[in-house]
PDB file of N, CA and C in Angstrom:
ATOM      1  N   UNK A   1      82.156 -77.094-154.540  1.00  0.00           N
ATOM      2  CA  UNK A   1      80.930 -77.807-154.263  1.00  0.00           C
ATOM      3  C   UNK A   1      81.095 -78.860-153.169  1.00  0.00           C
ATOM      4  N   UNK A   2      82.426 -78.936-153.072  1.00  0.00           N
ATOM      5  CA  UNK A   2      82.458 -80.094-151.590  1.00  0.00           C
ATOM      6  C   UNK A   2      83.866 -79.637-150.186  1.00  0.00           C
ATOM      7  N   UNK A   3      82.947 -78.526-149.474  1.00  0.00           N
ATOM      8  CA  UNK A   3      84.211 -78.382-148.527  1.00  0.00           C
ATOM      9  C   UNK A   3      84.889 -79.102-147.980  1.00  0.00           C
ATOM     10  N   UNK A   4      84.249 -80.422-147.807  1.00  0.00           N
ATOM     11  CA  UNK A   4      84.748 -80.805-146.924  1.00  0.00           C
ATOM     12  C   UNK A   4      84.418 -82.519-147.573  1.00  0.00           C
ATOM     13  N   UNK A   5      85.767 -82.682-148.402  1.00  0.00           N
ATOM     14  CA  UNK A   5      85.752 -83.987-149.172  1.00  0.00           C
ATOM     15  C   UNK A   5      85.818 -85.237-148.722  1.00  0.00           C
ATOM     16  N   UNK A   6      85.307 -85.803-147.481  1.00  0.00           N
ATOM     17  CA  UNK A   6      85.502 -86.812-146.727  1.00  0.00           C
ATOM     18  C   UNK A   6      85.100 -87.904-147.501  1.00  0.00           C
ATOM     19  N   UNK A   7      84.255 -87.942-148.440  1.00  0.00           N
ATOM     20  CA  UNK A   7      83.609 -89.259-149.229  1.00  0.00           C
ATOM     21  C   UNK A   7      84.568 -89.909-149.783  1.00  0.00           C
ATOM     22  N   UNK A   8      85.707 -88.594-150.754  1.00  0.00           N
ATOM     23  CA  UNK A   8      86.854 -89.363-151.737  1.00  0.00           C
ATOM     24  C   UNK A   8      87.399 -89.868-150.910  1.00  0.00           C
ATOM     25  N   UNK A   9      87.886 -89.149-149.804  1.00  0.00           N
ATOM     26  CA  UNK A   9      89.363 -90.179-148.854  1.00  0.00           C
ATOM     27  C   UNK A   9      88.579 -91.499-148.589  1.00  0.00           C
ATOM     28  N   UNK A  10      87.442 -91.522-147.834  1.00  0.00           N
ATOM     29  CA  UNK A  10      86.849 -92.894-148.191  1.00  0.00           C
ATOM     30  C   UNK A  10      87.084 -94.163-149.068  1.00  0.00           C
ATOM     31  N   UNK A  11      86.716 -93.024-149.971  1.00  0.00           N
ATOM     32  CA  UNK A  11      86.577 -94.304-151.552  1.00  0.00           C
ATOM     33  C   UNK A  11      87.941 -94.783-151.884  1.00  0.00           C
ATOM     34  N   UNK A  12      89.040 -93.730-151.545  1.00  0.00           N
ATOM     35  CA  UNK A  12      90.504 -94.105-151.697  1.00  0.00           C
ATOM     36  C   UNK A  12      91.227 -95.003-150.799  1.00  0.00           C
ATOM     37  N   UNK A  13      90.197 -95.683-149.629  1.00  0.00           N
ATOM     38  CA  UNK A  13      90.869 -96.471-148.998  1.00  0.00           C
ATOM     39  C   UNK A  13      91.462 -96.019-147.534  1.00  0.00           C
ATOM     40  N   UNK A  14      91.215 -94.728-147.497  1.00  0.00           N
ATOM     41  CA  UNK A  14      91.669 -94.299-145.952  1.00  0.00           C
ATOM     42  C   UNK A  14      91.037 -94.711-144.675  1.00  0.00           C
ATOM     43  N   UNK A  15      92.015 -95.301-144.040  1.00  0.00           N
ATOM     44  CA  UNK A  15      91.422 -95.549-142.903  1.00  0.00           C
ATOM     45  C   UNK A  15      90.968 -95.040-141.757  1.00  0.00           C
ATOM     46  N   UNK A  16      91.725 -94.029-141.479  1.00  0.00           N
ATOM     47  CA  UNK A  16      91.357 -92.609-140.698  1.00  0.00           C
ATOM     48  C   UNK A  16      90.874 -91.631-141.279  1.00  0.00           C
ATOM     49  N   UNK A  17      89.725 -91.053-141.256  1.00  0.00           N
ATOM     50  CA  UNK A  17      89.825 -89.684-141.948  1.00  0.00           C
ATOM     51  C   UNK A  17      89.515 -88.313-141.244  1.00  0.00           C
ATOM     52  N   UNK A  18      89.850 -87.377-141.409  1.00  0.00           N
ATOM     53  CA  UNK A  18      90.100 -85.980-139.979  1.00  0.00           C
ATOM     54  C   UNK A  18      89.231 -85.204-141.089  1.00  0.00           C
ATOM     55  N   UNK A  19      88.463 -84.507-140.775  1.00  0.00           N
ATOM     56  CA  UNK A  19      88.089 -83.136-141.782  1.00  0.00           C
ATOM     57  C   UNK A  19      88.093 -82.048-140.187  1.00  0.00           C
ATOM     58  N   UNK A  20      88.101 -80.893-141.068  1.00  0.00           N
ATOM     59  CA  UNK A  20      88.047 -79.045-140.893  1.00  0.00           C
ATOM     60  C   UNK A  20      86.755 -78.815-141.543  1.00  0.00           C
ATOM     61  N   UNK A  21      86.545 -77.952-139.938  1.00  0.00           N
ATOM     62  CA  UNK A  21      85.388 -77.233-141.474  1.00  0.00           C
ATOM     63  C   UNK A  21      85.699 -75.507-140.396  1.00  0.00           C
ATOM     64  N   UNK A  22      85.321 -74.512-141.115  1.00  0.00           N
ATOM     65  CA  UNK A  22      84.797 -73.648-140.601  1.00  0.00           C
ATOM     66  C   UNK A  22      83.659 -73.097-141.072  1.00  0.00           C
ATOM     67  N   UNK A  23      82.652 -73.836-141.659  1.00  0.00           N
ATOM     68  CA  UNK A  23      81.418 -73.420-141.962  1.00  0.00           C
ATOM     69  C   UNK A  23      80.806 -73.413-140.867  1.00  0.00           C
ATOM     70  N   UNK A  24      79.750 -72.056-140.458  1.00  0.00           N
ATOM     71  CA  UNK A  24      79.117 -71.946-139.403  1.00  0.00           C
ATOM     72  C   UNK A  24      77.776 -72.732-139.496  1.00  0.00           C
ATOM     73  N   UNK A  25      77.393 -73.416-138.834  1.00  0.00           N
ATOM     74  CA  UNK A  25      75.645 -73.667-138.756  1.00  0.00           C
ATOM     75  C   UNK A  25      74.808 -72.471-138.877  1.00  0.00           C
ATOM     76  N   UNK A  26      73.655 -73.603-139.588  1.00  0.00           N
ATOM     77  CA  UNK A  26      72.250 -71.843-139.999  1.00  0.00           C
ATOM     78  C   UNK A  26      72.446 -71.041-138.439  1.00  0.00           C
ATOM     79  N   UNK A  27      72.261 -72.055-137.113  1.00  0.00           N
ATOM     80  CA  UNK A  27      71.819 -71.645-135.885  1.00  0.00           C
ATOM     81  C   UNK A  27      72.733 -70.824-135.338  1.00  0.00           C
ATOM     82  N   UNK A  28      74.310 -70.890-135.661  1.00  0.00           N
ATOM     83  CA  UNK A  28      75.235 -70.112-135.419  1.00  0.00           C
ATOM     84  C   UNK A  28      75.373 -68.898-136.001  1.00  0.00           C
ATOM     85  N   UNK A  29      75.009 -69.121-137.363  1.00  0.00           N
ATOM     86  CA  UNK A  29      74.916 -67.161-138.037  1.00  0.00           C
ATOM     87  C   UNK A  29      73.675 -66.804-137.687  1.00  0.00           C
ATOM     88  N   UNK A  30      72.343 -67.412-137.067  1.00  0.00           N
ATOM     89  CA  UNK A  30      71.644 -66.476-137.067  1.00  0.00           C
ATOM     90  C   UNK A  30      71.747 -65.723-135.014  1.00  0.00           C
ATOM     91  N   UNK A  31      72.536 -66.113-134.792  1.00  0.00           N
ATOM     92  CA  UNK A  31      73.530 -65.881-133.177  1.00  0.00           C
ATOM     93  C   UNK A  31      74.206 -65.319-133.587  1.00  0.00           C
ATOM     94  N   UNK A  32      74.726 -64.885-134.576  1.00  0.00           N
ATOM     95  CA  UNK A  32      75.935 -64.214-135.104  1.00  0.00           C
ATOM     96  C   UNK A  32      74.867 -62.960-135.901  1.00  0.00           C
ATOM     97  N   UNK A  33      74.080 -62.458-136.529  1.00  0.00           N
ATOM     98  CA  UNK A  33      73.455 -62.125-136.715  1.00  0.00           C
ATOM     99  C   UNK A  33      72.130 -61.123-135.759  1.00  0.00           C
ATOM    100  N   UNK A  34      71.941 -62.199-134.719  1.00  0.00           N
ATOM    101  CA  UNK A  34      70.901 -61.310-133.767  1.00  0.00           C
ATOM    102  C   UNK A  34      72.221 -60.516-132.398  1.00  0.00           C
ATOM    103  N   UNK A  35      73.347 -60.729-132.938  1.00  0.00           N
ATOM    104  CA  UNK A  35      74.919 -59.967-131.955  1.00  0.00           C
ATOM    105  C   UNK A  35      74.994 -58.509-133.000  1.00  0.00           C
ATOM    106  N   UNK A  36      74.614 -58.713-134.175  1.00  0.00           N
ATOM    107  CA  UNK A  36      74.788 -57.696-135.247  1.00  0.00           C
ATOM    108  C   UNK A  36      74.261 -57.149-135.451  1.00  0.00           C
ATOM    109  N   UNK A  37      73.063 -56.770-134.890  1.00  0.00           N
ATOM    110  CA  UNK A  37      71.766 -56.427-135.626  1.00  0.00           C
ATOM    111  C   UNK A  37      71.875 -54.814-134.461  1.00  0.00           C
ATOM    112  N   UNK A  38      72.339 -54.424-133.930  1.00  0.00           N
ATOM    113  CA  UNK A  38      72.618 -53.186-133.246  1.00  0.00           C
ATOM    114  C   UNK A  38      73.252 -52.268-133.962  1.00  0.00           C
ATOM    115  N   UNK A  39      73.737 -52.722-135.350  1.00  0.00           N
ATOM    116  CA  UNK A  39      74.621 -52.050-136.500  1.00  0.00           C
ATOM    117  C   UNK A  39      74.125 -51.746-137.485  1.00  0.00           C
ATOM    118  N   UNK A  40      74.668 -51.145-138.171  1.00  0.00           N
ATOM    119  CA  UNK A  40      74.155 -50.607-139.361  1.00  0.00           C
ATOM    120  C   UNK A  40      73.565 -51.956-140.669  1.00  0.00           C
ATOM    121  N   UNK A  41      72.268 -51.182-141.038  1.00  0.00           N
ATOM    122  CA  UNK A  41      71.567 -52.616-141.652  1.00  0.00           C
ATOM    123  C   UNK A  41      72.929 -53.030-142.831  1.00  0.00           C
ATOM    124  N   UNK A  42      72.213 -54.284-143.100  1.00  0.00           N
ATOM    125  CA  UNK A  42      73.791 -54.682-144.027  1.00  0.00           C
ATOM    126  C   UNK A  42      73.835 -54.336-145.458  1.00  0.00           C
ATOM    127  N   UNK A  43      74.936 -54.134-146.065  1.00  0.00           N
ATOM    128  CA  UNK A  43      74.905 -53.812-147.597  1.00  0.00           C
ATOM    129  C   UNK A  43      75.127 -55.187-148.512  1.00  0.00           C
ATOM    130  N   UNK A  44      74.681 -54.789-149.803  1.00  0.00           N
ATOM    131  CA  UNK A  44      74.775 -55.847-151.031  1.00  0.00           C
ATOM    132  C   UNK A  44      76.027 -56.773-150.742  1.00  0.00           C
ATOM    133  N   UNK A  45      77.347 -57.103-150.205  1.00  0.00           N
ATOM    134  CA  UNK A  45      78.153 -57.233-150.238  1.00  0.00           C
ATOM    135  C   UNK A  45      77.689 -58.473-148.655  1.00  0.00           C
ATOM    136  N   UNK A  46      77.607 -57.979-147.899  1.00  0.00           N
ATOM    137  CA  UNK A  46      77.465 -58.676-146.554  1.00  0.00           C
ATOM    138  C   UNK A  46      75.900 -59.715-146.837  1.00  0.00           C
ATOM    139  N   UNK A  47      75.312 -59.516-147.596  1.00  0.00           N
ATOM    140  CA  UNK A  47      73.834 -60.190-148.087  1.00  0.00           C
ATOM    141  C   UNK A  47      74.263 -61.450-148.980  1.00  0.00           C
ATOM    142  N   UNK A  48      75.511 -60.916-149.894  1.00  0.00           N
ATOM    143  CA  UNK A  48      75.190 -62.495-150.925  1.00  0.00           C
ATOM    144  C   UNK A  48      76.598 -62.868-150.304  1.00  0.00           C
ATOM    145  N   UNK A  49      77.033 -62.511-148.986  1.00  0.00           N
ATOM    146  CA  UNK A  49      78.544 -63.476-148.406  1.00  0.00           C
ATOM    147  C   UNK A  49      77.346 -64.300-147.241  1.00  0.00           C
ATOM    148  N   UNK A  50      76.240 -64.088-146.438  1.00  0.00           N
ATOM    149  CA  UNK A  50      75.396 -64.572-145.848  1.00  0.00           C
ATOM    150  C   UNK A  50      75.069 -65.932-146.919  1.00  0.00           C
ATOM    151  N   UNK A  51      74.351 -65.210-148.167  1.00  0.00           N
ATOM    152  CA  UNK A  51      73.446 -66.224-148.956  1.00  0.00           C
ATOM    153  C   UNK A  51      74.488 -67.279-149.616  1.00  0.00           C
ATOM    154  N   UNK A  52      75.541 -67.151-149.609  1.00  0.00           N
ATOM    155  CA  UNK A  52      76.679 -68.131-149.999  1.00  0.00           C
ATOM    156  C   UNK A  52      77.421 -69.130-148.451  1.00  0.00           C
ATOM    157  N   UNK A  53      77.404 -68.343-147.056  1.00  0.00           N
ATOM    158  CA  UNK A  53      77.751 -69.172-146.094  1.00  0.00           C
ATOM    159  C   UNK A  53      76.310 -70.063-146.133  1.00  0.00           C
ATOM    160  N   UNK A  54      75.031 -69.709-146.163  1.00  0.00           N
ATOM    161  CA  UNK A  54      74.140 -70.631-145.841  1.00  0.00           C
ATOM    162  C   UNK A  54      74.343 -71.953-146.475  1.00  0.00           C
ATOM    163  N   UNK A  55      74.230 -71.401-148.100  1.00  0.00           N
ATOM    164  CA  UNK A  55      74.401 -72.829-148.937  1.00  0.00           C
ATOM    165  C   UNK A  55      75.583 -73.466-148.498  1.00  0.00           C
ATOM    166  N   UNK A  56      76.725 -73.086-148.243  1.00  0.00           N
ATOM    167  CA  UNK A  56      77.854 -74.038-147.572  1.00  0.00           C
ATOM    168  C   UNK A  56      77.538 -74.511-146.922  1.00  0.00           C
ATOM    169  N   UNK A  57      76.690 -74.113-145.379  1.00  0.00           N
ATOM    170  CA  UNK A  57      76.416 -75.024-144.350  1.00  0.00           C
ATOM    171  C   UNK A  57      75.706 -76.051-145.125  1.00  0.00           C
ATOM    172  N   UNK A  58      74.488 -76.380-145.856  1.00  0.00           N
ATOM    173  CA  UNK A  58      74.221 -77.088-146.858  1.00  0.00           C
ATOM    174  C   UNK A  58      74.781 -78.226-147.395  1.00  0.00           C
ATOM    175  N   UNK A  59      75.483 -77.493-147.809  1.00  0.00           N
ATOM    176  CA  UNK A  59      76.511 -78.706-148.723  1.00  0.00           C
ATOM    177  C   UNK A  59      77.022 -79.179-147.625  1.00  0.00           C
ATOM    178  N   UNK A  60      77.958 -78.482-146.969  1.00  0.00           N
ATOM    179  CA  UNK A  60      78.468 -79.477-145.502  1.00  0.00           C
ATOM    180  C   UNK A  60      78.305 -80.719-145.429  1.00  0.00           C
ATOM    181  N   UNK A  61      76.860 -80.222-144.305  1.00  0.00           N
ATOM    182  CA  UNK A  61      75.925 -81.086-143.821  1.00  0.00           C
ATOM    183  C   UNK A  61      74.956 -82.273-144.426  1.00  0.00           C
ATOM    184  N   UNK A  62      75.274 -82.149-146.311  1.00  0.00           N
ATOM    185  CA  UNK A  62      74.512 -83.202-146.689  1.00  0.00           C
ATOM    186  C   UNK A  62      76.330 -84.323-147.199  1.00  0.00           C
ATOM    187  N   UNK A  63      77.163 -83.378-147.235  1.00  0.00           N
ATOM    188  CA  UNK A  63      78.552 -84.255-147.714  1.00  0.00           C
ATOM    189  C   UNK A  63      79.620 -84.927-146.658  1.00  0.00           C
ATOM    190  N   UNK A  64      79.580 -84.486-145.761  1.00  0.00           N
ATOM    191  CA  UNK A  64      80.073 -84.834-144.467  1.00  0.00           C
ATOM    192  C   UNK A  64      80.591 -85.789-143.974  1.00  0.00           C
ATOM    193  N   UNK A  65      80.022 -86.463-144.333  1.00  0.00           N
ATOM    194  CA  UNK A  65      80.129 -88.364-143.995  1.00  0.00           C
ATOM    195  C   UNK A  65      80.727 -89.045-144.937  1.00  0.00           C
ATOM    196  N   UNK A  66      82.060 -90.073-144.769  1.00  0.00           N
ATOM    197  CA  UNK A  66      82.237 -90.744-143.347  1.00  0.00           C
ATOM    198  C   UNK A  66      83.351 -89.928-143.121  1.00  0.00           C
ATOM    199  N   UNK A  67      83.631 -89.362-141.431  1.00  0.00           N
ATOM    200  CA  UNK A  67      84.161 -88.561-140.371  1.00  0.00           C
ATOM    201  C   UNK A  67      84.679 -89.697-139.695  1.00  0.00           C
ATOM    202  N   UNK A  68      85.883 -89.826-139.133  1.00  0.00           N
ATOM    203  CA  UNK A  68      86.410 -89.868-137.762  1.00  0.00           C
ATOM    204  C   UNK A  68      86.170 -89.041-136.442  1.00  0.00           C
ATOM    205  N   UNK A  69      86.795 -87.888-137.577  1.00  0.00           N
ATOM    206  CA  UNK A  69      86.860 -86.904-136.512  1.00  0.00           C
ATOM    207  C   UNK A  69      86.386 -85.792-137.300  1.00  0.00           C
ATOM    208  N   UNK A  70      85.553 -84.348-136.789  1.00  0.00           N
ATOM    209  CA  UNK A  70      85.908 -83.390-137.428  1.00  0.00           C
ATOM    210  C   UNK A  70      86.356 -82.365-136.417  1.00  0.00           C
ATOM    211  N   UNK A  71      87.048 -81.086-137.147  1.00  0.00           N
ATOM    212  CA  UNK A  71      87.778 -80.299-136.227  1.00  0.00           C
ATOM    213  C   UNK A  71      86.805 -78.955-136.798  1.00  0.00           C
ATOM    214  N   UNK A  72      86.110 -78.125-135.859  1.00  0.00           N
ATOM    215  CA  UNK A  72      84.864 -77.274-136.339  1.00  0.00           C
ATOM    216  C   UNK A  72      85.501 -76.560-135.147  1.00  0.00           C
ATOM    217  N   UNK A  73      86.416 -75.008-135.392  1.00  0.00           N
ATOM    218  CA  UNK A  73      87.028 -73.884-134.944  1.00  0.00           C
ATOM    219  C   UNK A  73      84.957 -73.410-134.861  1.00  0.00           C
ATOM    220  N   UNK A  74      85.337 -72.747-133.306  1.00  0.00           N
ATOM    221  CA  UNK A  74      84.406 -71.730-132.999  1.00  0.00           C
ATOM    222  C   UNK A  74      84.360 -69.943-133.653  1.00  0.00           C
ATOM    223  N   UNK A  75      83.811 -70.371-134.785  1.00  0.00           N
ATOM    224  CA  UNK A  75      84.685 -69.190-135.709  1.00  0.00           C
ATOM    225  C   UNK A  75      83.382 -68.489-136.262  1.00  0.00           C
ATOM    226  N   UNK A  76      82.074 -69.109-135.332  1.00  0.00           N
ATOM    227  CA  UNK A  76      80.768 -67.950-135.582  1.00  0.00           C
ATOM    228  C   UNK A  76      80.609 -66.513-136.040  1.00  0.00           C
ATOM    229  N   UNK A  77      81.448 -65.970-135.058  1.00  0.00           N
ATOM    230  CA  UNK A  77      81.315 -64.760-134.578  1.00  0.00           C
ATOM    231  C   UNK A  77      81.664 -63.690-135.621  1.00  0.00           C
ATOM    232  N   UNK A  78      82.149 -64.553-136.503  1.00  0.00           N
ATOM    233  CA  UNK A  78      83.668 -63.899-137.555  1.00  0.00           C
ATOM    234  C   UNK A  78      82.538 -64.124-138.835  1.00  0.00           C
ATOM    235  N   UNK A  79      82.973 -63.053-139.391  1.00  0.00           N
ATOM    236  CA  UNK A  79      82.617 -62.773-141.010  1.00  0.00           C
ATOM    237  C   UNK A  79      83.346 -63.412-142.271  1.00  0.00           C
ATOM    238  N   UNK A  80      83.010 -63.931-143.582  1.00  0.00           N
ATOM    239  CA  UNK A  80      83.907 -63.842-144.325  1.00  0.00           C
ATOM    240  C   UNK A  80      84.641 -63.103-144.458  1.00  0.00           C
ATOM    241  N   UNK A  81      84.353 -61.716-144.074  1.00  0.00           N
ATOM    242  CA  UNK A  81      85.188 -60.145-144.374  1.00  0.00           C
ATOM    243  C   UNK A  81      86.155 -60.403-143.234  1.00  0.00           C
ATOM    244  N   UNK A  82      85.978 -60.634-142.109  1.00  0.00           N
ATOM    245  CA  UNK A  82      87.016 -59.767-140.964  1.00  0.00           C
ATOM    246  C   UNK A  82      88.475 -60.808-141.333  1.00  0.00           C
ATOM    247  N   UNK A  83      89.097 -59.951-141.616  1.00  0.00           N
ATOM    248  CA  UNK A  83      90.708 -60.302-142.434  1.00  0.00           C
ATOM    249  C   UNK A  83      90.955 -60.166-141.152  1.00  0.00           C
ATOM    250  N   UNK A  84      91.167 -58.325-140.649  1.00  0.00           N
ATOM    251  CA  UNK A  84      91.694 -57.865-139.581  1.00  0.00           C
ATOM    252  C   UNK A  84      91.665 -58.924-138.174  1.00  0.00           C
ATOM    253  N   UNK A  85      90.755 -59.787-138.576  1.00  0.00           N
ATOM    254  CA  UNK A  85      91.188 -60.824-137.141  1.00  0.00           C
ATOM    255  C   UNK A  85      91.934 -62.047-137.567  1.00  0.00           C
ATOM    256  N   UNK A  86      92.285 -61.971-138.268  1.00  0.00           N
ATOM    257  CA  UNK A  86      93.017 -63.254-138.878  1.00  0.00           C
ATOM    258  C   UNK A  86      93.418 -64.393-137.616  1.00  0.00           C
ATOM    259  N   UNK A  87      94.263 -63.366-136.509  1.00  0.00           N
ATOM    260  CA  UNK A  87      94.930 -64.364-135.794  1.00  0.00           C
ATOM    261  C   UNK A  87      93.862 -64.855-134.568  1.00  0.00           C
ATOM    262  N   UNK A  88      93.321 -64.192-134.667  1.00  0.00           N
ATOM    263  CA  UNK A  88      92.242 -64.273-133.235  1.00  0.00           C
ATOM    264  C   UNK A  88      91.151 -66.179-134.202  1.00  0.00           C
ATOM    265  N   UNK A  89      91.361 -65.817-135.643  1.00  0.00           N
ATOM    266  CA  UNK A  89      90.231 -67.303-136.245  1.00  0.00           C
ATOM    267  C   UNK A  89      91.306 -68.347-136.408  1.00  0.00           C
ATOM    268  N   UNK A  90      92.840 -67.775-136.609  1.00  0.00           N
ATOM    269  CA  UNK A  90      93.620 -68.834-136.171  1.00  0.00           C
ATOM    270  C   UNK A  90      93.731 -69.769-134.693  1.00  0.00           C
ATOM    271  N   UNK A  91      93.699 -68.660-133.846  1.00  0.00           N
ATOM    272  CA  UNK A  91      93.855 -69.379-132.701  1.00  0.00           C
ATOM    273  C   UNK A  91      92.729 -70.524-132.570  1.00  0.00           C
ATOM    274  N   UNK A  92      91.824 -69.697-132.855  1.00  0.00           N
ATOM    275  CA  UNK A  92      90.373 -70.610-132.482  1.00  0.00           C
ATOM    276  C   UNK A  92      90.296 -71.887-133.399  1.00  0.00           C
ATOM    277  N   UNK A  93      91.042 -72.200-134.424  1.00  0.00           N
ATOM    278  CA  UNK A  93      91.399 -73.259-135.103  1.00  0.00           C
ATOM    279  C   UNK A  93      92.786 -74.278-134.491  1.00  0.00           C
ATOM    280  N   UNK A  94      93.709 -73.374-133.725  1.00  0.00           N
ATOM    281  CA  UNK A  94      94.916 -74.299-132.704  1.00  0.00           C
ATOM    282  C   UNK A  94      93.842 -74.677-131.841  1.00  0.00           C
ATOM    283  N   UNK A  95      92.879 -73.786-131.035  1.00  0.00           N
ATOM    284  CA  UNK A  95      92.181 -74.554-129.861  1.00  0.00           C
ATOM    285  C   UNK A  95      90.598 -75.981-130.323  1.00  0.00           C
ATOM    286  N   UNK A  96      90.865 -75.652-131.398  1.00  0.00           N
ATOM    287  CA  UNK A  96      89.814 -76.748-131.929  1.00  0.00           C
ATOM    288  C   UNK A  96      90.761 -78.171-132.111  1.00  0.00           C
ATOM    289  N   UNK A  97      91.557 -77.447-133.020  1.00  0.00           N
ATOM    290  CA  UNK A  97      92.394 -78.994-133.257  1.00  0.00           C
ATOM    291  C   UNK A  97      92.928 -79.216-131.963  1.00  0.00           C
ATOM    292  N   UNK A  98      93.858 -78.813-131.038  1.00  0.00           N
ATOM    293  CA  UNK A  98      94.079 -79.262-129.709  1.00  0.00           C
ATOM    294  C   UNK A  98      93.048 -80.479-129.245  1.00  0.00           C
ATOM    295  N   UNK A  99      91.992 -80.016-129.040  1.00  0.00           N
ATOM    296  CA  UNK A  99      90.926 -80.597-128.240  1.00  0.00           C
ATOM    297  C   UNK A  99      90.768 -81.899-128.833  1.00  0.00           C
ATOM    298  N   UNK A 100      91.167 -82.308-129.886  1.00  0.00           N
ATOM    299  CA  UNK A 100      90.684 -83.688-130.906  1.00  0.00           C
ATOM    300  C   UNK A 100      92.318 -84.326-130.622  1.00  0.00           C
ATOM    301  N   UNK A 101      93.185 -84.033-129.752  1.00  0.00           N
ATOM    302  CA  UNK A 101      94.749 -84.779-130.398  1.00  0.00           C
ATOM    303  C   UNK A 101      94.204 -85.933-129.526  1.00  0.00           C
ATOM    304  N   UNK A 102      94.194 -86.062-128.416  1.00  0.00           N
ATOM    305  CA  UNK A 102      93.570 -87.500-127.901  1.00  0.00           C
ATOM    306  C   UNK A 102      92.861 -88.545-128.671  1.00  0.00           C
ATOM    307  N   UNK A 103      91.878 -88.125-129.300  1.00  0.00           N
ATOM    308  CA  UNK A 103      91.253 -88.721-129.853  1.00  0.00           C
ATOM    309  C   UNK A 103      91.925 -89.592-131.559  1.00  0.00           C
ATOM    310  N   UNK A 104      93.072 -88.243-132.048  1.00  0.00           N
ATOM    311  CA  UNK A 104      93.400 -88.827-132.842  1.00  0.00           C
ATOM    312  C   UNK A 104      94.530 -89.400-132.805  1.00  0.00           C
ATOM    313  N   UNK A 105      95.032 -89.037-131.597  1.00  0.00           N
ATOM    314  CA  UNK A 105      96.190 -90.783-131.333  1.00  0.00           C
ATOM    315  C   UNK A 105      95.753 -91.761-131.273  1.00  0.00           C
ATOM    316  N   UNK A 106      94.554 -91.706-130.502  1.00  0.00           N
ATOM    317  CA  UNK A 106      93.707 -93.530-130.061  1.00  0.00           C
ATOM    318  C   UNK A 106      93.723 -94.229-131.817  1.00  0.00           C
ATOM    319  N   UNK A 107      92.970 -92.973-132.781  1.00  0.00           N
ATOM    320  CA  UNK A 107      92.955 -93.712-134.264  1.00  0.00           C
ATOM    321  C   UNK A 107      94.227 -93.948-134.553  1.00  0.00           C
ATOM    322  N   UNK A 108      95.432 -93.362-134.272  1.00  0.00           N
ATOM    323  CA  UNK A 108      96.860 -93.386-135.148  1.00  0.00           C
ATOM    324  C   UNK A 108      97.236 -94.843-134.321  1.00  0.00           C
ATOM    325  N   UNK A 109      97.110 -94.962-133.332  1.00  0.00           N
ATOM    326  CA  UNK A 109      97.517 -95.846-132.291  1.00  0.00           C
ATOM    327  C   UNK A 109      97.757 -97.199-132.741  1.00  0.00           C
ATOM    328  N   UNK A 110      99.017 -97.795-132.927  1.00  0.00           N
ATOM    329  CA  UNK A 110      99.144 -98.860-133.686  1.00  0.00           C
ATOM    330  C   UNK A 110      98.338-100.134-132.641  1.00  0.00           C
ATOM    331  N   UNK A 111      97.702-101.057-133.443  1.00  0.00           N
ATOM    332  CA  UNK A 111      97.134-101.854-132.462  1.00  0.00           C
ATOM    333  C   UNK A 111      97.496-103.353-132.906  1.00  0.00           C
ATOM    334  N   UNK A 112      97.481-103.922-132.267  1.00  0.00           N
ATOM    335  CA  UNK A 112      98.229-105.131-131.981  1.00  0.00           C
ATOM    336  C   UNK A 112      97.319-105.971-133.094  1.00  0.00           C
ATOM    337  N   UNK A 113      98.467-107.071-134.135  1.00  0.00           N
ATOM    338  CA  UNK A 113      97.941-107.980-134.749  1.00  0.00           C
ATOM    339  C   UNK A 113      97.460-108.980-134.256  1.00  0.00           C
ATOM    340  N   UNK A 114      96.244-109.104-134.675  1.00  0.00           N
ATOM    341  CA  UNK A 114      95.998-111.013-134.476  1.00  0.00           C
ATOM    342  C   UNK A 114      96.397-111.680-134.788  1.00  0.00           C
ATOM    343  N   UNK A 115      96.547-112.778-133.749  1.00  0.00           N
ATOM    344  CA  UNK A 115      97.272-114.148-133.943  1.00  0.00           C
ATOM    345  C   UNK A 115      96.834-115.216-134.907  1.00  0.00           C
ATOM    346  N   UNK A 116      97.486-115.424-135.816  1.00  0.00           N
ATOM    347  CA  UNK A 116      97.149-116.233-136.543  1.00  0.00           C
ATOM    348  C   UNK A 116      96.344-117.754-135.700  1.00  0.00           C
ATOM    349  N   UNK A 117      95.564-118.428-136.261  1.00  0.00           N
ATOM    350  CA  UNK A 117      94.800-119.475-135.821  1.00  0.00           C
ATOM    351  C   UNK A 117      95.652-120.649-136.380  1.00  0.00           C
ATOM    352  N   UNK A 118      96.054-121.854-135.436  1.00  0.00           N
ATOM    353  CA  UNK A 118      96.703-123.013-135.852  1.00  0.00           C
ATOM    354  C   UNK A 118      95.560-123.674-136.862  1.00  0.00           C
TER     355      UNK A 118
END
């Protein structure tokens, strides 16, 4: 019920917090969807893995917060089913996180104490 648990690290005191998601947006499966639609209509199986990514985007998007950073792999295109690409949704998860390391040194980045006041 919570992919993406950013609230607890919160409540636990973290000061940085990084989430993953690979939940697609509604707007991304239905782009992923009008790419598909040249195929054979879909069966019982591909219908309630749709009606289960939607509600994830859902939950996501209402649990989400508070983020630093999130790392969201371009991983539209891809089905719950396609195993057979495994490495092709890996990569696209090295090139997501890549793109955020800047950003999450600046947070790791030790920063200088203040001076105490006489």
């Amino acid at each position: 019920m919570n992919p993406v648990p950013t609230a607890i690290l919160a409540e636990k005191g973290m000061n940085v917090v990084i989430g993953s998601s690979v939940i697609p947006s509604l707007s991304d499966r239905l782009h992923r969807k009008q790419q598909h639609q040249l195929r054979r209509p879909p069966d019982v199986v591909h219908i309630v893995m749709g009606a289960m990514e939607i509600m994830e985007s859902e939950i996501f998007k209402t649990r989400m917060r508070p983020m630093d950073i999130l790392i969201q792999p371009d991983v539209a295109r891809f089905s719950t089913l396609d195993y057979n690409q495994v490495h092709e949704i890996i990569a696209a998860g090295q090139v997501a996180a890549h793109l955020q390391v800047d950003r999450i040194r600046q947070l790791l980045a030790p920063r200088p104490r203040p001076r105490p006041t006489s």
